[in-house]
N, C-alpha and C. Protein backbone atom coordinates (compact mmCIF):
# COMPACT_ATOMS: atom_id res chain seq x y z
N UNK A 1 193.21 229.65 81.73
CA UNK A 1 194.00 230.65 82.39
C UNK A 1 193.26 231.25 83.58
N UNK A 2 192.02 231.57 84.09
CA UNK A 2 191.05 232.27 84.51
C UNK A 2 190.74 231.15 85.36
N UNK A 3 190.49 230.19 85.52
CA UNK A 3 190.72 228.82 86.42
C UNK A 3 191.71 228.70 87.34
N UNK A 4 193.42 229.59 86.41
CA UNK A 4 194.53 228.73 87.22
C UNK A 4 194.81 229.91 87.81
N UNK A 5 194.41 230.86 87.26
CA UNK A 5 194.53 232.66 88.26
C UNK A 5 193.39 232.34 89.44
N UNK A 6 192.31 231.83 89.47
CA UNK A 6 191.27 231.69 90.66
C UNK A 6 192.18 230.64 91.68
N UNK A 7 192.31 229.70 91.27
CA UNK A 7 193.24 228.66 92.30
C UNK A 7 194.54 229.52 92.91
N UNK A 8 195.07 230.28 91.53
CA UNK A 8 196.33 230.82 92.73
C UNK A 8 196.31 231.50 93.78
N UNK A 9 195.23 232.19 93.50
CA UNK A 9 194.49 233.27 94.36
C UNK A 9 194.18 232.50 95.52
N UNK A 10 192.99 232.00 95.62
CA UNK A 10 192.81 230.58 96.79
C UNK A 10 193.85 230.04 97.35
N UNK A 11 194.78 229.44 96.72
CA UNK A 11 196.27 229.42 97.49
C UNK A 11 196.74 230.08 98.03
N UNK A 12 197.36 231.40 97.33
CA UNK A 12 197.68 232.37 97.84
C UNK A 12 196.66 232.58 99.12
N UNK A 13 195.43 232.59 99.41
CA UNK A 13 194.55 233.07 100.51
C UNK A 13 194.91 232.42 101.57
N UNK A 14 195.09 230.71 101.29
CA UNK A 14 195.38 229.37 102.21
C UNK A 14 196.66 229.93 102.94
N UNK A 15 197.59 230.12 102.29
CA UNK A 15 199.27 230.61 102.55
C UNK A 15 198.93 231.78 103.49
N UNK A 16 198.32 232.34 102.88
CA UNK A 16 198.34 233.92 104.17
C UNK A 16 197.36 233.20 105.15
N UNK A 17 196.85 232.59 105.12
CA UNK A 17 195.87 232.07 106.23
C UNK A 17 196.72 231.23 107.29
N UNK A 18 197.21 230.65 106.79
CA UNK A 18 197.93 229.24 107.44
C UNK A 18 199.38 230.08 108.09
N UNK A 19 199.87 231.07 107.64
CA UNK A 19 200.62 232.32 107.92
C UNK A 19 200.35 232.30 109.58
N UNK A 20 199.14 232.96 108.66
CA UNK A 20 198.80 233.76 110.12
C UNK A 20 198.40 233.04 111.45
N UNK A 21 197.82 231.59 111.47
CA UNK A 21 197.70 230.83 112.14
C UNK A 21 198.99 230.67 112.97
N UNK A 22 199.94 230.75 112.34
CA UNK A 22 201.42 230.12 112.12
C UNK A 22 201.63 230.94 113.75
N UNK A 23 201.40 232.58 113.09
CA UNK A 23 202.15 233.30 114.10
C UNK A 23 201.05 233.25 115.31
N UNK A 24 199.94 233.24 115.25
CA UNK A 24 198.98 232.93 116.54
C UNK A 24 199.80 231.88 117.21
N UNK A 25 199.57 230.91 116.36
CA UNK A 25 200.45 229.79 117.73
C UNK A 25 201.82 230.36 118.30
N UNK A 26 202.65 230.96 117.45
CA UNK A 26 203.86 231.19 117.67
C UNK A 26 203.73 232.08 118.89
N UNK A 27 202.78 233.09 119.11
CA UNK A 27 202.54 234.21 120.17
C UNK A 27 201.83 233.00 121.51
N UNK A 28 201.08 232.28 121.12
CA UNK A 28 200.28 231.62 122.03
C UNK A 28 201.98 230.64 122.60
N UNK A 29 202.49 230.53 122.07
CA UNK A 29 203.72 229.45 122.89
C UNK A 29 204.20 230.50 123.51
N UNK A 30 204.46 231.86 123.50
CA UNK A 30 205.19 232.21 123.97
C UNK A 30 204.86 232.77 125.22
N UNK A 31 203.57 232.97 125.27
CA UNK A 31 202.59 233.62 125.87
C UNK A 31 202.51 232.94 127.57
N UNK A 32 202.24 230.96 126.48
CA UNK A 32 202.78 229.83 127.39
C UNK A 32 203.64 229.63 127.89
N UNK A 33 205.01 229.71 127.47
CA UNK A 33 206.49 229.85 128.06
C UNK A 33 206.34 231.14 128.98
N UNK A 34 206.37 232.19 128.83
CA UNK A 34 205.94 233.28 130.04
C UNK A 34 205.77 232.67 131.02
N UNK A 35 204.43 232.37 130.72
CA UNK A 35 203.63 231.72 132.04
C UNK A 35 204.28 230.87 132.83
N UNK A 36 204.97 230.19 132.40
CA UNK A 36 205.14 228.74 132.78
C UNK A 36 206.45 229.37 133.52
N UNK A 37 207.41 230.13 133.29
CA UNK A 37 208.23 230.91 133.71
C UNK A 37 208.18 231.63 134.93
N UNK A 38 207.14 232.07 134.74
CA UNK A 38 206.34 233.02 136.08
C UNK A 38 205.82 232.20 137.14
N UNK A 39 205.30 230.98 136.64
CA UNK A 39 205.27 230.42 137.58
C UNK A 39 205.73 229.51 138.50
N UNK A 40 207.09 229.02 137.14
CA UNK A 40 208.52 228.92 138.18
C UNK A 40 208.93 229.55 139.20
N UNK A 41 209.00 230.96 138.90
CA UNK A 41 209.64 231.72 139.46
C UNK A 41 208.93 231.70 140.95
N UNK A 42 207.58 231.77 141.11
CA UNK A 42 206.43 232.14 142.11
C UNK A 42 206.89 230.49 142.84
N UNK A 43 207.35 229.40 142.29
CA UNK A 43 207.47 228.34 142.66
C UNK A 43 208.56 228.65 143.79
N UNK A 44 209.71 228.91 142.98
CA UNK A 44 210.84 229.03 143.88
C UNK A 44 211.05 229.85 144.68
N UNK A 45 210.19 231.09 144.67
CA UNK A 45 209.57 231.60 146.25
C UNK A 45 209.22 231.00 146.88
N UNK A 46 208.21 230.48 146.61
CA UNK A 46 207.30 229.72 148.01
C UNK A 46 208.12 228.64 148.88
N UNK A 47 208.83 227.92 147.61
CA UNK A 47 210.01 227.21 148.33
C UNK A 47 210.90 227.56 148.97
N UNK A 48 211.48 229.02 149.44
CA UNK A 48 212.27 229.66 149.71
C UNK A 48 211.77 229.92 151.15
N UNK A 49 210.23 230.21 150.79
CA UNK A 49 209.62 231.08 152.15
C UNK A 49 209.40 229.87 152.99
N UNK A 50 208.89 228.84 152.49
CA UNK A 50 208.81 227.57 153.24
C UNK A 50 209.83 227.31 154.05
N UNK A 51 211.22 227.00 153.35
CA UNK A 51 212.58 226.65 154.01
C UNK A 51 212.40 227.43 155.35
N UNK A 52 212.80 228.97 154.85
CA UNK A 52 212.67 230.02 155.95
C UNK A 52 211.79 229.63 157.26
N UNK A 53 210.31 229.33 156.97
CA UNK A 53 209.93 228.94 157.66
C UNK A 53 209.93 228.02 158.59
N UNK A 54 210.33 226.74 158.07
CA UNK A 54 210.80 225.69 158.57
C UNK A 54 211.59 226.01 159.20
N UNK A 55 212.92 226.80 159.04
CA UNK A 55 213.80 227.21 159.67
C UNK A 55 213.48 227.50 161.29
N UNK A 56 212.67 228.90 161.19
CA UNK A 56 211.99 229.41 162.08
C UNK A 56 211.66 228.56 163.24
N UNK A 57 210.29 227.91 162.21
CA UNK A 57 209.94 227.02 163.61
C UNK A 57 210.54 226.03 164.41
N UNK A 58 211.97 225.49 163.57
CA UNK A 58 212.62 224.53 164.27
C UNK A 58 213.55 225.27 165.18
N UNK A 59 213.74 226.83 165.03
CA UNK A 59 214.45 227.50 166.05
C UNK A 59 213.27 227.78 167.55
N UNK A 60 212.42 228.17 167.12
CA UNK A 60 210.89 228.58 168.14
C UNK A 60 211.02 227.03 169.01
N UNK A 61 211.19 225.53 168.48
CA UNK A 61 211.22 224.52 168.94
C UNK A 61 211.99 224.23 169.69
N UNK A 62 213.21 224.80 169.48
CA UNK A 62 214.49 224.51 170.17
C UNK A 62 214.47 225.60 171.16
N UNK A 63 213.73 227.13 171.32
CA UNK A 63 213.42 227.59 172.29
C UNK A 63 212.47 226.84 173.13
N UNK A 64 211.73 226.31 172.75
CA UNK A 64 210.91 225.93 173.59
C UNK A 64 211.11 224.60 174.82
N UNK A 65 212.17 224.05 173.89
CA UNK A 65 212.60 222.58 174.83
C UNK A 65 213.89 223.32 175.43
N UNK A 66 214.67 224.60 175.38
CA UNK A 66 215.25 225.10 176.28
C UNK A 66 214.83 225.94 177.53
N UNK A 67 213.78 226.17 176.96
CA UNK A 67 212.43 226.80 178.29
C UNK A 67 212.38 226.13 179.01
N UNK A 68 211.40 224.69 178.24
CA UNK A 68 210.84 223.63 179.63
C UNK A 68 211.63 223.31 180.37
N UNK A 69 212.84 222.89 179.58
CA UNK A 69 214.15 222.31 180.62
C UNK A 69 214.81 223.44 181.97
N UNK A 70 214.74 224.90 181.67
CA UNK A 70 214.80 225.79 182.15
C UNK A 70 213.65 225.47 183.48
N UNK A 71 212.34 225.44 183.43
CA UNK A 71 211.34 225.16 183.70
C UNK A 71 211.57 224.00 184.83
N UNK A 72 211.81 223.00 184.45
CA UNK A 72 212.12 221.88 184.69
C UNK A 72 213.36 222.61 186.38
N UNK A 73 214.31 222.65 185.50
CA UNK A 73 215.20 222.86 186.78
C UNK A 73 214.63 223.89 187.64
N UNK A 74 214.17 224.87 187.36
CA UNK A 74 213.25 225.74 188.64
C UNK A 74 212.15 225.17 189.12
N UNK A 75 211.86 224.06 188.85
CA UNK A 75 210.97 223.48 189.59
C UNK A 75 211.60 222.87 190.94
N UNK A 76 212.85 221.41 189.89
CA UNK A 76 213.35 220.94 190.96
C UNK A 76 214.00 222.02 192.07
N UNK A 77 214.42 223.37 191.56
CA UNK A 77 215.05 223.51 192.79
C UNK A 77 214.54 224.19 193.82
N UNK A 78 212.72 224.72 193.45
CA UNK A 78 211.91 224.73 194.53
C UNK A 78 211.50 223.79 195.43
N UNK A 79 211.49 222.80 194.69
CA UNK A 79 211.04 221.27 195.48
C UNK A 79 212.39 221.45 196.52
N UNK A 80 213.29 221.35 195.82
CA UNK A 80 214.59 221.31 196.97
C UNK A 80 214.47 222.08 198.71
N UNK A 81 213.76 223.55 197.74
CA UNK A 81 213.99 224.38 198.78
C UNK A 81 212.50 224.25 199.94
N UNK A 82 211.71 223.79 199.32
CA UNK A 82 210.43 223.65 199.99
C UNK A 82 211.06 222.42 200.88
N UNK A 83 211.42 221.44 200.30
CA UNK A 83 211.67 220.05 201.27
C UNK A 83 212.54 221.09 202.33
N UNK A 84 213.33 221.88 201.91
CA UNK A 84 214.62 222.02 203.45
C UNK A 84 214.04 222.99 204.18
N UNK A 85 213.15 223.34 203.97
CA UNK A 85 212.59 224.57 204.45
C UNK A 85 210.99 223.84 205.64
N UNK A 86 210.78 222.90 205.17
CA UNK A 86 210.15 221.93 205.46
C UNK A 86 210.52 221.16 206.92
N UNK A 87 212.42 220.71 206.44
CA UNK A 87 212.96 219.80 207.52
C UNK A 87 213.67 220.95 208.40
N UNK A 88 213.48 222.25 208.14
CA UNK A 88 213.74 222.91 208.79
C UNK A 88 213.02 223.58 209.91
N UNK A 89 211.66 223.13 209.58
CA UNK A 89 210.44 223.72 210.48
C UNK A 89 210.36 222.70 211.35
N UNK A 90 209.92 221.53 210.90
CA UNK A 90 209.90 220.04 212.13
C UNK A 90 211.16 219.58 212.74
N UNK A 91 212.23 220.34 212.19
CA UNK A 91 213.44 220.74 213.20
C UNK A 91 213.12 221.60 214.45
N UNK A 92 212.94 222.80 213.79
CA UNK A 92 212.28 223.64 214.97
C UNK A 92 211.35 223.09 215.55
N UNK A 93 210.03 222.58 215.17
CA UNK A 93 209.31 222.43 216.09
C UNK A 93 209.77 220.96 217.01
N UNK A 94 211.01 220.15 216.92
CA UNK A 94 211.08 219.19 217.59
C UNK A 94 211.96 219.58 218.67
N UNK A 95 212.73 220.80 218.60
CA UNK A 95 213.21 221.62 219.35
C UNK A 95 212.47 222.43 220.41
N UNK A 96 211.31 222.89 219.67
CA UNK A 96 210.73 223.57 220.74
C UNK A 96 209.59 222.65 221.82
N UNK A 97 209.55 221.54 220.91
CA UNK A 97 209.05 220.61 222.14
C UNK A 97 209.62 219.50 222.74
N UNK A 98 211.15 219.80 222.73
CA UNK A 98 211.84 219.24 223.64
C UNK A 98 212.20 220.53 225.06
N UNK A 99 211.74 221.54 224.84
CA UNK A 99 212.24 222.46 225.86
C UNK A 99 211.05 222.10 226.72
């Protein structure tokens, strides 16, 4: 009897032991799921801010090739004005040395 009362006891100890293990893991998964949650979440920010970004710079890009082109045509139409301004002088001066 004193044998099978020591074993139950020991069992009984194993059971509350293995218990309690039970709920450690049970807190540790959850602890894990949190996490793993949170860092979904931090995921689908960054992905968000990225897009945004991307966004951005492909607008900054599309300013920028509306600049140059901007750019572009005030160039040509100095060139324009320099050339006539140009055939306008060796006009004059072919004028004034025909007098």
């Amino acid at each position: 009897m004193a044998a099978q009362s020591v074993s139950n006891s020991r069992d009984q100890r194993q059971i509350a032991s293995l218990r309690s293990a039970r709920e450690q893991l049970e807190e540790l998964v959850k602890e894990k799921q949190a996490m793993v949650a949170s860092l979904e979440n931090k995921l689908k920010t960054l992905e968000r801010d990225i897009a945004a970004r991307d966004g951005a710079v492909a607008g900054l890009v599309n300013n920028l090739r509306q600049l140059e082109s901007q750019l572009d045509q005030k160039v040509m139409e100095l060139q324009e004005t320099t050339a006539s301004r140009d055939a306008t002088v060796r006009d004059q001066a072919s004028v004034q040395e025909q007098l």
